[in-house]
N, C-alpha and C. Protein backbone atom coordinates (compact mmCIF):
# COMPACT_ATOMS: atom_id res chain seq x y z
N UNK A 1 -65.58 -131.31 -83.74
CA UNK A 1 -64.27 -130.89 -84.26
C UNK A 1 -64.07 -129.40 -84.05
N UNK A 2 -62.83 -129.15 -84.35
CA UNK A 2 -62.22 -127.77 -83.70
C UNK A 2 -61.55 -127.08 -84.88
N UNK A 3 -62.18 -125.87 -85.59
CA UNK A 3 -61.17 -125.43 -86.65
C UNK A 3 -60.77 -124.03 -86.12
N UNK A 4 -59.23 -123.99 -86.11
CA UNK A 4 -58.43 -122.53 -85.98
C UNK A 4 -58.47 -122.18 -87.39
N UNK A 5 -58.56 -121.08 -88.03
CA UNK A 5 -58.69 -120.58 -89.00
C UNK A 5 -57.59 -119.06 -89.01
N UNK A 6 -56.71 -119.11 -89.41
CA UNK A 6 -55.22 -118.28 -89.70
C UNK A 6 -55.15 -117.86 -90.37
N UNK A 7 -53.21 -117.55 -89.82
CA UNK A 7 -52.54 -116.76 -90.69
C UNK A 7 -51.43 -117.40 -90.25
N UNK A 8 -49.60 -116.67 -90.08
CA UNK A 8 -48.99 -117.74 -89.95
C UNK A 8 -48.50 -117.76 -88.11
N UNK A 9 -49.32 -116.90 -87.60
CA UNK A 9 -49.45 -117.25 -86.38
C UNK A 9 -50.37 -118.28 -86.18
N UNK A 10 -51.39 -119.01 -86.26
CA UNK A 10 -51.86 -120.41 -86.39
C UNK A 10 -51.24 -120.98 -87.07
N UNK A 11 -50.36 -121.01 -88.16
CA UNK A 11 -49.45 -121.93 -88.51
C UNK A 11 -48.25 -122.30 -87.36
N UNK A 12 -47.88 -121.12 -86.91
CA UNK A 12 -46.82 -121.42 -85.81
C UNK A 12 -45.86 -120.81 -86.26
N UNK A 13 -45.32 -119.57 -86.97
CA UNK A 13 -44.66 -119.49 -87.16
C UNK A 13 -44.00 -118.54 -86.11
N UNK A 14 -42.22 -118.78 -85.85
CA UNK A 14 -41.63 -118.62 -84.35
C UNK A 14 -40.58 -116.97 -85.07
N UNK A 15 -40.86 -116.29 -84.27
CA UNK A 15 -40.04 -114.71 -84.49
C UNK A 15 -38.75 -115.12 -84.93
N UNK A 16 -38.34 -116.18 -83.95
CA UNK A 16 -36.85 -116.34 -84.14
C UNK A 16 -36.38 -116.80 -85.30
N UNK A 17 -37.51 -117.40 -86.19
CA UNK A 17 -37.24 -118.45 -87.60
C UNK A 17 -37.95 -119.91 -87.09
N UNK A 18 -38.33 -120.02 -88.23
CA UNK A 18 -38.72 -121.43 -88.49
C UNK A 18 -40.42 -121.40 -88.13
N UNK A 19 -40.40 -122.61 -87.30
CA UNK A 19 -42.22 -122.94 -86.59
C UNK A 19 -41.75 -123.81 -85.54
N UNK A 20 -42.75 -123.12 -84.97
CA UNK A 20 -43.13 -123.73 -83.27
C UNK A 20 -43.23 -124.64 -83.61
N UNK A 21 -43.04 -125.83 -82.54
CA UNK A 21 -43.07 -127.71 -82.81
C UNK A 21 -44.72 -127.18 -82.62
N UNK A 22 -45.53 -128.74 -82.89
CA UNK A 22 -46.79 -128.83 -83.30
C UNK A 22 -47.38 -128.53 -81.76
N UNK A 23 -46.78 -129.72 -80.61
CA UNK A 23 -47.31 -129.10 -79.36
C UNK A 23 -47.42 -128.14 -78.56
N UNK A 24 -46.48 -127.10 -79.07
CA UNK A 24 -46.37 -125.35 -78.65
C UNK A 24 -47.38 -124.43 -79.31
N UNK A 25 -47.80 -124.88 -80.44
CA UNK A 25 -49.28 -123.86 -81.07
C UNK A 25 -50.45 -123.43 -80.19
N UNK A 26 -50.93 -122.36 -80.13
CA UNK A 26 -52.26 -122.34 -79.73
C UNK A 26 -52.81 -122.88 -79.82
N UNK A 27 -53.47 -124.09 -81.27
CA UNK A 27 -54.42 -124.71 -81.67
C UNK A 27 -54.41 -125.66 -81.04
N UNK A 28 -52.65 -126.72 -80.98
CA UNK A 28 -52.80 -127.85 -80.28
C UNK A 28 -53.17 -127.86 -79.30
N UNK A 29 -52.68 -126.74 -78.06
CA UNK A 29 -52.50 -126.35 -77.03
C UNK A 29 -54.18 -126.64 -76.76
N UNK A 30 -55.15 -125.79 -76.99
CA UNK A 30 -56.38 -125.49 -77.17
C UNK A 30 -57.46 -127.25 -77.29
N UNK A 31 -57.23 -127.31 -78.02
CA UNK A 31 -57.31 -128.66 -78.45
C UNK A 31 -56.97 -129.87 -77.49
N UNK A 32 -56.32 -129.44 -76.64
CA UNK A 32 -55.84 -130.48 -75.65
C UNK A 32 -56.61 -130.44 -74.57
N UNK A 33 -56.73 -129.02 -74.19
CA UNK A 33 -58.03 -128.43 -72.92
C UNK A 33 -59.27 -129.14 -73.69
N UNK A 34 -59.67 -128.59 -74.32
CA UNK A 34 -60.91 -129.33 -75.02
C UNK A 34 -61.44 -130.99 -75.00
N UNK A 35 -60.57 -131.33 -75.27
CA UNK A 35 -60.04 -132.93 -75.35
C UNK A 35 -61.38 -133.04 -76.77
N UNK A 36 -60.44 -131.96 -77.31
CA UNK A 36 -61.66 -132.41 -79.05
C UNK A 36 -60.42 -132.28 -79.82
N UNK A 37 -60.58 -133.46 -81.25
CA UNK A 37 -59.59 -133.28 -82.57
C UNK A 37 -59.29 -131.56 -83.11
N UNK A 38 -58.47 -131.08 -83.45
CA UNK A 38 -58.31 -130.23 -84.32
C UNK A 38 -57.68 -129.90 -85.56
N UNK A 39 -58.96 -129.34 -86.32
CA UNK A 39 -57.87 -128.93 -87.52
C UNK A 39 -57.36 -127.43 -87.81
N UNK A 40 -55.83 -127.58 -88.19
CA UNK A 40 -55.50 -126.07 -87.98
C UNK A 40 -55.36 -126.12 -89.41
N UNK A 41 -56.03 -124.87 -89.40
CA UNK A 41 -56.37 -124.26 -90.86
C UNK A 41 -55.30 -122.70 -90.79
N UNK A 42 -54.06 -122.92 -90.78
CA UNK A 42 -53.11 -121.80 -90.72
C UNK A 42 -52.12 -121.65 -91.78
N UNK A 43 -52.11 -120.22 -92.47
CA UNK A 43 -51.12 -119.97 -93.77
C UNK A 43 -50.67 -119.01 -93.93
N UNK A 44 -49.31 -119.02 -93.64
CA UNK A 44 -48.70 -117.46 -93.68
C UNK A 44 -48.89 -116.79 -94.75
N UNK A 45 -49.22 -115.85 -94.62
CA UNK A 45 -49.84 -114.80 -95.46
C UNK A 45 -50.93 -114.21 -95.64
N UNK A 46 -52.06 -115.16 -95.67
CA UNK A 46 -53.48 -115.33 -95.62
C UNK A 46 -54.29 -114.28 -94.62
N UNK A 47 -54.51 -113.39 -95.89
CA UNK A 47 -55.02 -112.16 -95.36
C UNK A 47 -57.32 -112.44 -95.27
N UNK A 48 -57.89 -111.48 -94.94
CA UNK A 48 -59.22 -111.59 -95.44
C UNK A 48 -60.00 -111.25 -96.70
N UNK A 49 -59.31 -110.44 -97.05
CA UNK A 49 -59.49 -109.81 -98.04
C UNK A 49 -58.75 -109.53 -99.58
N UNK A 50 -57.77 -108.15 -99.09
CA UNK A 50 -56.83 -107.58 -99.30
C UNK A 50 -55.96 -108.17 -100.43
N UNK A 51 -54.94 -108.40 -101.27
CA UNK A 51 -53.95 -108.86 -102.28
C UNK A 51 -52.80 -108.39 -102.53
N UNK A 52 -51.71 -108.93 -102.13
CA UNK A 52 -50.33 -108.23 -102.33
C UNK A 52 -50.09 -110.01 -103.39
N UNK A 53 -50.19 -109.97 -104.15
CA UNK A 53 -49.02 -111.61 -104.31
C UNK A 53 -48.34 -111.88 -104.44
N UNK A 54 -47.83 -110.71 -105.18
CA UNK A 54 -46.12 -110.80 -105.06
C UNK A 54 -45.04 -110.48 -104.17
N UNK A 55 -45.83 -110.53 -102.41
CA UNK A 55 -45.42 -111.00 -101.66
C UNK A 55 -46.09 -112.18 -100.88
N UNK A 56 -46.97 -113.10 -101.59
CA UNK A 56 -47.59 -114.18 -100.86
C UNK A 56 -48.32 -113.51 -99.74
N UNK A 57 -49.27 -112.35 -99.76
CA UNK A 57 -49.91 -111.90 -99.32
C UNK A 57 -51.27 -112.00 -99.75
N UNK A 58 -52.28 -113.07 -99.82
CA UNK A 58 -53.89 -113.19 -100.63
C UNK A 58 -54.37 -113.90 -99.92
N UNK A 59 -56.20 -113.13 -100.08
CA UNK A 59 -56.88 -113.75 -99.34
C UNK A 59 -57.44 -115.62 -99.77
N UNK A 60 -58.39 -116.04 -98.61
CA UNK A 60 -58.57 -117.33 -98.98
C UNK A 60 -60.04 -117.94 -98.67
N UNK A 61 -60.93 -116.53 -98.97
CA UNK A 61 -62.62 -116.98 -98.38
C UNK A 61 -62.51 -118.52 -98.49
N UNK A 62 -62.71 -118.85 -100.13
CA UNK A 62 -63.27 -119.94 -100.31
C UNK A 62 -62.49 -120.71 -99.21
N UNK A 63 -61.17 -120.88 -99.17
CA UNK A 63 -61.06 -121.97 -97.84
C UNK A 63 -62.17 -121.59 -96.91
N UNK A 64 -62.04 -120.83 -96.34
CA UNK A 64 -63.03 -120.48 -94.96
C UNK A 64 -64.61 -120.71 -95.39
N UNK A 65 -65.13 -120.80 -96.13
CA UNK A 65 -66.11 -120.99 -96.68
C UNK A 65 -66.40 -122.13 -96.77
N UNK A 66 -65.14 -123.07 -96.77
CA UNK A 66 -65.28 -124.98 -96.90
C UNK A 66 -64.94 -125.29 -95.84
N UNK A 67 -64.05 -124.66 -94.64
CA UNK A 67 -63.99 -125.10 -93.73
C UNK A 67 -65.51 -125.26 -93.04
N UNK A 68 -66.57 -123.88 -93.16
CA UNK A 68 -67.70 -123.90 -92.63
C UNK A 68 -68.13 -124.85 -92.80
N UNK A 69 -68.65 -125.44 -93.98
CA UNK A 69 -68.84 -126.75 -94.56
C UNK A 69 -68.97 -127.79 -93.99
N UNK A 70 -68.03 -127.71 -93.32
CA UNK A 70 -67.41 -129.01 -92.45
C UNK A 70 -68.20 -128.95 -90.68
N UNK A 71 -69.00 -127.86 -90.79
CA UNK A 71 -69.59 -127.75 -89.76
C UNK A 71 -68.88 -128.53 -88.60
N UNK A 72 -68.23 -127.77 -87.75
CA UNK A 72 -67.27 -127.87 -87.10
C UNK A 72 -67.98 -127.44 -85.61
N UNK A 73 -68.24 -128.04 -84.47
CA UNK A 73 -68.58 -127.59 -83.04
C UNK A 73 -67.82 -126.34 -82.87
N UNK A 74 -66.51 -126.15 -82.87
CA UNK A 74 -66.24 -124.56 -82.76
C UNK A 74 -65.21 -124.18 -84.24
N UNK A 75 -65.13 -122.97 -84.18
CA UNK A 75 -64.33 -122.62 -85.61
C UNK A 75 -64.43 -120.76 -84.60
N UNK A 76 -62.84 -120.96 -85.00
CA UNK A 76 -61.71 -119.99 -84.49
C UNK A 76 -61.78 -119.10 -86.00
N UNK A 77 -61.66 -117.75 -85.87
CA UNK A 77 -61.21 -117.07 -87.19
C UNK A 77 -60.04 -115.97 -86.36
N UNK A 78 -58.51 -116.03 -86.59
CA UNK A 78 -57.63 -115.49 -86.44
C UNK A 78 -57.32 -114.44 -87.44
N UNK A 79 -57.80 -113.71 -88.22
CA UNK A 79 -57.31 -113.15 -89.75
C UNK A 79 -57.10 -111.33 -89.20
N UNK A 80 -56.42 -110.77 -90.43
CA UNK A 80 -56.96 -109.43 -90.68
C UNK A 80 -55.45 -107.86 -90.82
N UNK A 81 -54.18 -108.58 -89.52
CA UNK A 81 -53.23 -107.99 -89.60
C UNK A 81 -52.28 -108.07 -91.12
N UNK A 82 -52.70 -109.08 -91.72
CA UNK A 82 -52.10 -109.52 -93.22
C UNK A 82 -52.91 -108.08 -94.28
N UNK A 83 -53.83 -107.88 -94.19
CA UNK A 83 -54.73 -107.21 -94.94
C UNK A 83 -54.20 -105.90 -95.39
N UNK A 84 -53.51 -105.08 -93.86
CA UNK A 84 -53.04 -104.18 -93.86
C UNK A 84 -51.38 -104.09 -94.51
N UNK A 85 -50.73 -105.16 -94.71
CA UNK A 85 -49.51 -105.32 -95.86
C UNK A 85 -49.53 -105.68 -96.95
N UNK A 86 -51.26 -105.32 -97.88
CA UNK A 86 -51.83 -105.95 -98.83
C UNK A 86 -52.56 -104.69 -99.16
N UNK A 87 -52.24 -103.40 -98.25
CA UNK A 87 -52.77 -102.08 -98.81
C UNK A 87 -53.93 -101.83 -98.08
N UNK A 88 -54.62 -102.56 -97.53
CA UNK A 88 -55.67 -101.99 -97.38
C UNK A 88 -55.86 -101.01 -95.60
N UNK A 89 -56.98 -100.63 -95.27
CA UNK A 89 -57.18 -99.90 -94.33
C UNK A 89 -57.12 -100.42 -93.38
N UNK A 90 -57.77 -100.10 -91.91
CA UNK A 90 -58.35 -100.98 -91.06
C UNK A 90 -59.81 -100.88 -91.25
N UNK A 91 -60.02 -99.98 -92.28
CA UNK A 91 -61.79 -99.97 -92.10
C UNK A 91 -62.11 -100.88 -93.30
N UNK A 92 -60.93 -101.22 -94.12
CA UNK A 92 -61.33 -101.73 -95.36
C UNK A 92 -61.50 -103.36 -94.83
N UNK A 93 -60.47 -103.51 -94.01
CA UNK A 93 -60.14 -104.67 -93.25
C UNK A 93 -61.59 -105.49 -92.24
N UNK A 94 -61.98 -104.37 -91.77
CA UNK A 94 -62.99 -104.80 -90.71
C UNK A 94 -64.32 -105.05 -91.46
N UNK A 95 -64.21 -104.30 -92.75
CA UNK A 95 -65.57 -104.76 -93.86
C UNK A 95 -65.33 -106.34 -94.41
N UNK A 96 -64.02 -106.41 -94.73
CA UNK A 96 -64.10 -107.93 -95.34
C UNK A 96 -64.43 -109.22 -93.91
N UNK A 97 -63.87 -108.51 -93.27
CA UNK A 97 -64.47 -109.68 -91.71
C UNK A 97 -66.04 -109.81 -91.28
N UNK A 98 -66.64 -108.59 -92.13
CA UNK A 98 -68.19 -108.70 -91.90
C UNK A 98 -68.36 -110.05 -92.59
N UNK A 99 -67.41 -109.84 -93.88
CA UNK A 99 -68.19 -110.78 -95.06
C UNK A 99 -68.15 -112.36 -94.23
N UNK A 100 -67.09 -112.62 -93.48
CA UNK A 100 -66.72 -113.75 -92.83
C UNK A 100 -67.52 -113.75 -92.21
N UNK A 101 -68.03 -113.29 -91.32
CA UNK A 101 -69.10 -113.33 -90.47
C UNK A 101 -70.65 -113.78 -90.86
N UNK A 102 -71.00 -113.09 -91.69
CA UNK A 102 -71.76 -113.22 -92.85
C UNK A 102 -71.69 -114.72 -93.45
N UNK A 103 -70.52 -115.41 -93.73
CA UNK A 103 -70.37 -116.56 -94.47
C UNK A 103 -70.90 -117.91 -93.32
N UNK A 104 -70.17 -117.33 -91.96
CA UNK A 104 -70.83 -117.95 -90.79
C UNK A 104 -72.09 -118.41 -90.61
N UNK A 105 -72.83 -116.95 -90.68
CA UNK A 105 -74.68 -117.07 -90.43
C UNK A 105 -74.52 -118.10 -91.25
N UNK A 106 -74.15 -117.81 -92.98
CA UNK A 106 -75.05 -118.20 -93.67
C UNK A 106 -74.77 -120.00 -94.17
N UNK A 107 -73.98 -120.58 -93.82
CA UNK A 107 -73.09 -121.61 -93.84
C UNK A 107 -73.21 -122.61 -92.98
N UNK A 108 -72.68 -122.58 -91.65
CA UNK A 108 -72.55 -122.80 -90.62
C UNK A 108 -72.76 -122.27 -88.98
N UNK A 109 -74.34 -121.91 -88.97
CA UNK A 109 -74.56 -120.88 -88.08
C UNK A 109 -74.64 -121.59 -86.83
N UNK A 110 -74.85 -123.23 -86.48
CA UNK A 110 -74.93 -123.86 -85.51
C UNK A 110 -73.12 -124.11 -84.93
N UNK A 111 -72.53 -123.51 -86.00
CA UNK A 111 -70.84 -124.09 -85.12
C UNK A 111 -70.62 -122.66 -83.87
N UNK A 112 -69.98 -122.79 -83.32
CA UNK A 112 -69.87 -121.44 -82.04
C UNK A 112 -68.42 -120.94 -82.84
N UNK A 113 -68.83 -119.79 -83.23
CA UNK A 113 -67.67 -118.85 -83.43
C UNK A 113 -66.77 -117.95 -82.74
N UNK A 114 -65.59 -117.83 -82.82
CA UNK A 114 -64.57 -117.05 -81.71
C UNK A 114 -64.11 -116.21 -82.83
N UNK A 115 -63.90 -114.88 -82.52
CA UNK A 115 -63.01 -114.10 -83.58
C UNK A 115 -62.06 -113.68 -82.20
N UNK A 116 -60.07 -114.00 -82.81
CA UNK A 116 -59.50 -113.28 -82.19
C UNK A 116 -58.80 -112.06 -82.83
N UNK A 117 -59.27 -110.93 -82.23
CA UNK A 117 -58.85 -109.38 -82.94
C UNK A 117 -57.18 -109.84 -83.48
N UNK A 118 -56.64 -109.35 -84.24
CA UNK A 118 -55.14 -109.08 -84.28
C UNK A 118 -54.78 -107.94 -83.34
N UNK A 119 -53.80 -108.43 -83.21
CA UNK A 119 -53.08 -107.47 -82.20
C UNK A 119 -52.04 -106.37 -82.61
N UNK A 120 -51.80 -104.96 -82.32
CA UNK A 120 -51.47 -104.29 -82.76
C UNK A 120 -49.65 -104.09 -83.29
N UNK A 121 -49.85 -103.94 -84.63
CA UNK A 121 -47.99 -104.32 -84.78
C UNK A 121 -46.86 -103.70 -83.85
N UNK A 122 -45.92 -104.82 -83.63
CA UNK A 122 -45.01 -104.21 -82.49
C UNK A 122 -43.54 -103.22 -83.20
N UNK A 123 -42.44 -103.58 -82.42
CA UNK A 123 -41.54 -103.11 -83.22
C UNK A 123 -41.05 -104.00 -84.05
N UNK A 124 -41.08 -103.74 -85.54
CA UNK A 124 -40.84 -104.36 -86.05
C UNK A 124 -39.30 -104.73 -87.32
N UNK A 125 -39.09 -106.24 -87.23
CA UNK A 125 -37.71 -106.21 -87.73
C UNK A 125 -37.94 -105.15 -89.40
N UNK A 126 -36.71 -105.74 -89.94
CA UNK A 126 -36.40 -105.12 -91.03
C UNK A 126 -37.42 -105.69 -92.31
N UNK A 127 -37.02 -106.75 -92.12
CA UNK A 127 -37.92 -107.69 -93.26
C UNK A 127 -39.15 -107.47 -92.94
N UNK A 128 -39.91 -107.00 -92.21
CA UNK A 128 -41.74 -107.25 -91.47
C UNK A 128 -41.65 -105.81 -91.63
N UNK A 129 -40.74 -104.81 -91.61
CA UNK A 129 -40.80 -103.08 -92.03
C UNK A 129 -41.36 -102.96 -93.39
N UNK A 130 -40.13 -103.81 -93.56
CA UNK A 130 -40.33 -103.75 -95.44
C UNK A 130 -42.01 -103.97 -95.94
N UNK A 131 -42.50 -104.79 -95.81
CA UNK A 131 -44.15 -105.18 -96.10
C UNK A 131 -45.09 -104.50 -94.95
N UNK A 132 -44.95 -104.42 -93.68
CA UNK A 132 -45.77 -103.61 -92.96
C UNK A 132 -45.70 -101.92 -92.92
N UNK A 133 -44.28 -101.62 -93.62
CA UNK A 133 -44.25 -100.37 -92.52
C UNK A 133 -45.44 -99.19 -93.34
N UNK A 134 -44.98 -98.09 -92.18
CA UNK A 134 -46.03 -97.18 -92.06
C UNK A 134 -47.64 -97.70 -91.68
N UNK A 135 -47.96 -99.00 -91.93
CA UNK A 135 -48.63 -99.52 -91.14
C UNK A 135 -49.32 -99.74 -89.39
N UNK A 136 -48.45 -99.16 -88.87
CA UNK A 136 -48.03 -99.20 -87.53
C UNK A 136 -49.32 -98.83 -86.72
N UNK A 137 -49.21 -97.47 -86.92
CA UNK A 137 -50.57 -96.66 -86.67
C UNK A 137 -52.03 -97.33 -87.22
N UNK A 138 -52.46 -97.90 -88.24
CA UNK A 138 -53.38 -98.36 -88.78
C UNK A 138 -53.46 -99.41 -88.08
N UNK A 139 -52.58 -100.46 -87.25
CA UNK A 139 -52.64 -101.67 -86.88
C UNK A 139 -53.65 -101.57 -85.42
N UNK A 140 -53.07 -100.00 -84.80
CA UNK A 140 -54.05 -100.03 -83.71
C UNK A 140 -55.41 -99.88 -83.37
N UNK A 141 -55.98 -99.30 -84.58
CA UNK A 141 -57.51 -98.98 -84.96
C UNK A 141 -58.13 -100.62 -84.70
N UNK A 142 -57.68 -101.78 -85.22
CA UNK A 142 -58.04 -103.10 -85.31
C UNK A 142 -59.17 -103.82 -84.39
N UNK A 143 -58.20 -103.50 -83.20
CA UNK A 143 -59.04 -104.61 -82.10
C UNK A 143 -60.57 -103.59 -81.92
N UNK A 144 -60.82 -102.45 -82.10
CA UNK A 144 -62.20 -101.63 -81.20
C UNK A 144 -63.08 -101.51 -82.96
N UNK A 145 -62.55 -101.74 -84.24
CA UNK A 145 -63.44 -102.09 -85.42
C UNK A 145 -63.61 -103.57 -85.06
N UNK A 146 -62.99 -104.15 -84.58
CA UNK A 146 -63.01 -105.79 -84.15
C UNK A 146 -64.30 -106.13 -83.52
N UNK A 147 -64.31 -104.93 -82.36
CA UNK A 147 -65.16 -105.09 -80.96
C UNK A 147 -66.66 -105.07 -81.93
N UNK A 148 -66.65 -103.45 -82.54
CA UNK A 148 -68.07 -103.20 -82.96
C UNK A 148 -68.52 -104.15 -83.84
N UNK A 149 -67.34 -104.65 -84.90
CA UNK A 149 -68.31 -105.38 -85.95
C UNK A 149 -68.30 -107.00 -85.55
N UNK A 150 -68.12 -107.49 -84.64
CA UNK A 150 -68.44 -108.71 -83.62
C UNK A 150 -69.73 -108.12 -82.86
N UNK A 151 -69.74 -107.43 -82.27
CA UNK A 151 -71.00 -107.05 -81.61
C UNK A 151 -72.08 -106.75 -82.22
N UNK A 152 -72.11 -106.45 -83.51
CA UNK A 152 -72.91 -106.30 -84.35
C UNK A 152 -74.07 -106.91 -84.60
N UNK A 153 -73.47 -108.28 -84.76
CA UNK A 153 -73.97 -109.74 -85.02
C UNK A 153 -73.57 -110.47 -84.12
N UNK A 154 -73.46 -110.39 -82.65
CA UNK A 154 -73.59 -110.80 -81.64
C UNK A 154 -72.54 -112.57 -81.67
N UNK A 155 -70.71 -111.92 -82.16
CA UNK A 155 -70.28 -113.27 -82.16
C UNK A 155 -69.08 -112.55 -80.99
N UNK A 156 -68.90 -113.92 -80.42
CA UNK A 156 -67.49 -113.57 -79.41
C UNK A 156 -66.08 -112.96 -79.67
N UNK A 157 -65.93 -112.36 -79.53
CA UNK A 157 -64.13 -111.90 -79.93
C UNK A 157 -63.09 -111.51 -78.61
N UNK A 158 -61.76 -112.00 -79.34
CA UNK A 158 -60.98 -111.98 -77.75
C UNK A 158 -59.95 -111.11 -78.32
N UNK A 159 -60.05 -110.19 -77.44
CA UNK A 159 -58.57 -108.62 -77.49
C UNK A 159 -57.35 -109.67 -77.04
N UNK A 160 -56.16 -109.90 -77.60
CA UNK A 160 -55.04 -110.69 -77.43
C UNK A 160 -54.04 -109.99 -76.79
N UNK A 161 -54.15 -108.29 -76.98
CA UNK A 161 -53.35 -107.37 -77.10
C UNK A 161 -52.24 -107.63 -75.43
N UNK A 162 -53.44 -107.91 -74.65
CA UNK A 162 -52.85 -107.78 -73.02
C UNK A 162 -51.95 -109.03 -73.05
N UNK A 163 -52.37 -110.06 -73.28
CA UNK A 163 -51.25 -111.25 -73.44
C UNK A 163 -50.34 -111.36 -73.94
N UNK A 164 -50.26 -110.64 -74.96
CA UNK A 164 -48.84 -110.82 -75.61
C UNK A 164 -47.71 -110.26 -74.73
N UNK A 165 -46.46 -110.58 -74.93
CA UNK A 165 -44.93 -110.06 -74.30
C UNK A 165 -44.35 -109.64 -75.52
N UNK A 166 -43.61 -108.76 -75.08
CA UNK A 166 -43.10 -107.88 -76.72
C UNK A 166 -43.05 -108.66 -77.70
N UNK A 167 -43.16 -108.54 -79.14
CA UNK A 167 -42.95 -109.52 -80.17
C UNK A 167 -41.29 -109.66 -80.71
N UNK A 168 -41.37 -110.36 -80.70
CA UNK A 168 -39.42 -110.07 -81.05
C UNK A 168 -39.44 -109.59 -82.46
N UNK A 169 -40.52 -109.51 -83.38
CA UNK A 169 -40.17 -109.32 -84.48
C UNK A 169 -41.13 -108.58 -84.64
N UNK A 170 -42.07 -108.41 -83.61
CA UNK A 170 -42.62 -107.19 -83.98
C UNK A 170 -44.69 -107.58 -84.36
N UNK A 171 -44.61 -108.78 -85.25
CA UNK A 171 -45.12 -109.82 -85.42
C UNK A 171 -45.91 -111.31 -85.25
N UNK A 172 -45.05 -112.12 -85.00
CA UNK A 172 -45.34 -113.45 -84.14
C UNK A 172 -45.24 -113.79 -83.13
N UNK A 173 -46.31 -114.65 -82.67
CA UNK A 173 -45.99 -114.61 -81.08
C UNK A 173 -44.79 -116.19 -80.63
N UNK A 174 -44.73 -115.65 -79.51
CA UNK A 174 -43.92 -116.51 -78.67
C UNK A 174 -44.24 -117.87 -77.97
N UNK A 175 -43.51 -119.39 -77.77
CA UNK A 175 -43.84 -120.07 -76.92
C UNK A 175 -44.94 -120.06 -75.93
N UNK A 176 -44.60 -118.97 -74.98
CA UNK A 176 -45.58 -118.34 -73.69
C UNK A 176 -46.98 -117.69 -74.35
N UNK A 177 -46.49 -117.27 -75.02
CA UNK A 177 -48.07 -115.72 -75.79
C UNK A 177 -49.10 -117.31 -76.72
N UNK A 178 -48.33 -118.26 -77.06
CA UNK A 178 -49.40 -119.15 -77.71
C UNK A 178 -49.98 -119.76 -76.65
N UNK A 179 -49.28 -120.40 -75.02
CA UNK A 179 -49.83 -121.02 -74.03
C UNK A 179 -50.82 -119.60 -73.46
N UNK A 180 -50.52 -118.44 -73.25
CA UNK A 180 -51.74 -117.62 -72.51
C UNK A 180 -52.51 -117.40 -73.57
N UNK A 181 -52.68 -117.70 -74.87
CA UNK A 181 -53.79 -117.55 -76.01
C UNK A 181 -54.55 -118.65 -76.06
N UNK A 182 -54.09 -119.85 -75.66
CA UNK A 182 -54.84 -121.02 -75.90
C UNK A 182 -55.46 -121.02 -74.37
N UNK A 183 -54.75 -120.52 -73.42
CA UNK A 183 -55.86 -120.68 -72.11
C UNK A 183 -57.25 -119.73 -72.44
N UNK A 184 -56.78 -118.47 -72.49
CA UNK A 184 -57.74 -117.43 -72.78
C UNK A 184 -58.72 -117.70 -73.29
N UNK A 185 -58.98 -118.42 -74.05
CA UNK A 185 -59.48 -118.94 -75.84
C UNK A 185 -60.61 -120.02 -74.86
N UNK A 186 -59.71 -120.83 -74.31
CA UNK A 186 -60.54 -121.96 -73.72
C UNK A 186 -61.56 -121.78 -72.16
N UNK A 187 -61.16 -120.59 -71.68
CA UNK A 187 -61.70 -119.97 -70.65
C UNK A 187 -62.95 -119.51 -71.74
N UNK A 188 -63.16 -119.03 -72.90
CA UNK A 188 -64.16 -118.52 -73.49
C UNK A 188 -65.23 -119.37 -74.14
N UNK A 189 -64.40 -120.71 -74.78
CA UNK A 189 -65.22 -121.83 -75.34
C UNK A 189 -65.86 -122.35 -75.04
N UNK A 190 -67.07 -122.84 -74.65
CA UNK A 190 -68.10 -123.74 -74.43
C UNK A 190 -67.96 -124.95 -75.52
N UNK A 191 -67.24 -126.00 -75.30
CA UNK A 191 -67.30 -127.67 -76.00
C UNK A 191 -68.69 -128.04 -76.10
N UNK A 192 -69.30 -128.23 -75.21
CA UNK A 192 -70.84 -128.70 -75.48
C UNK A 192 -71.82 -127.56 -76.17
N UNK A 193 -71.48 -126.51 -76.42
CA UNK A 193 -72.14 -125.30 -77.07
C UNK A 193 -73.34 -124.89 -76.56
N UNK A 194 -73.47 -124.95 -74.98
CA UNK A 194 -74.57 -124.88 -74.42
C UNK A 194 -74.21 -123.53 -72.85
């Protein structure tokens, strides 16, 4: 089995409004190359750490902690751009992803782990100002605390940054940016874990 592990870009959620149909996601997408079941574990808001709630901004270890559980052949962790509209740093950010990492070893150390960095905030609408802004700058520190504390503990991580096409909102990705994320992703995966 195949767990994507999110935010509401694994949920699907589309710049323009609404959500991507189910077959336009990365996960499905991904999942199809594979020719393995998946479960998408995606929730807008769902930071790593961090707590805003009264904008539906909180973290959700224990999910990720039961997903491990489930000892899963691969398990995706997408998290971390939420963190930073929940106050926190990027260094504060890249400490709670140790802990994930950490939950990995200690949990589920035989599933193959992928971390994909978040990608750095674009221009962003009014409503995504409102909860991100001044953020902007902090968003780019992300992917190279990404690099070191993946390398650390020797797990895979994929920079998204080059794939993406502008965000329309600054935010979520697009139709196209979920099909070159789910190739990318699967160019990296090993199914048989060997």
């Amino acid at each position: 089995m195949l767990i994507c592990f999110g935010d509401s870009n694994t949920w699907g959620a589309n710049p323009l409004g609404g959500r991507h149909a189910e077959s336009q996601r990365w996960s499905t997408l991904l999942a199809n190359q594979l020719n393995m079941p998946v479960k998408a574990e995606g929730q807008p808001g769902r930071t790593l750490l961090a707590s805003r709630p009264e904008f539906g901004v909180i973290p959700d270890r224990a999910r990720w902690q039961k997903a491990l559980r489930q000892h899963p052949a691969i398990i995706i962790l997408a998290l971390g751009i939420n963190d930073l509209a929940a106050g926190a740093s990027a260094e504060e950010a890249s400490g709670a992803l140790a802990l994930y990492l950490e939950d990995h070893q200690a949990l589920s150390p035989q599933s193959q782990l992928l971390v994909i960095a978040p990608a750095p905030l674009g221009q962003l609408t009014a409503n995504w100002r409102a909860l991100f802004g001044g953020k902007e700058a902090e968003s780019h520190k992300l992917v190279s605390l990404w690099q070191r504390c993946c390398a650390a503990r020797g797990v895979a991580m994929l920079d998204i940054t080059p794939l993406l096409s502008p965000l329309a909102d600054g935010l979520h990705w697009s139709v196209d940016d979920h099909q070159r994320i789910a190739d990318a992703v699967g160019q990296l995966i090993n199914p048989h874990g060997v």
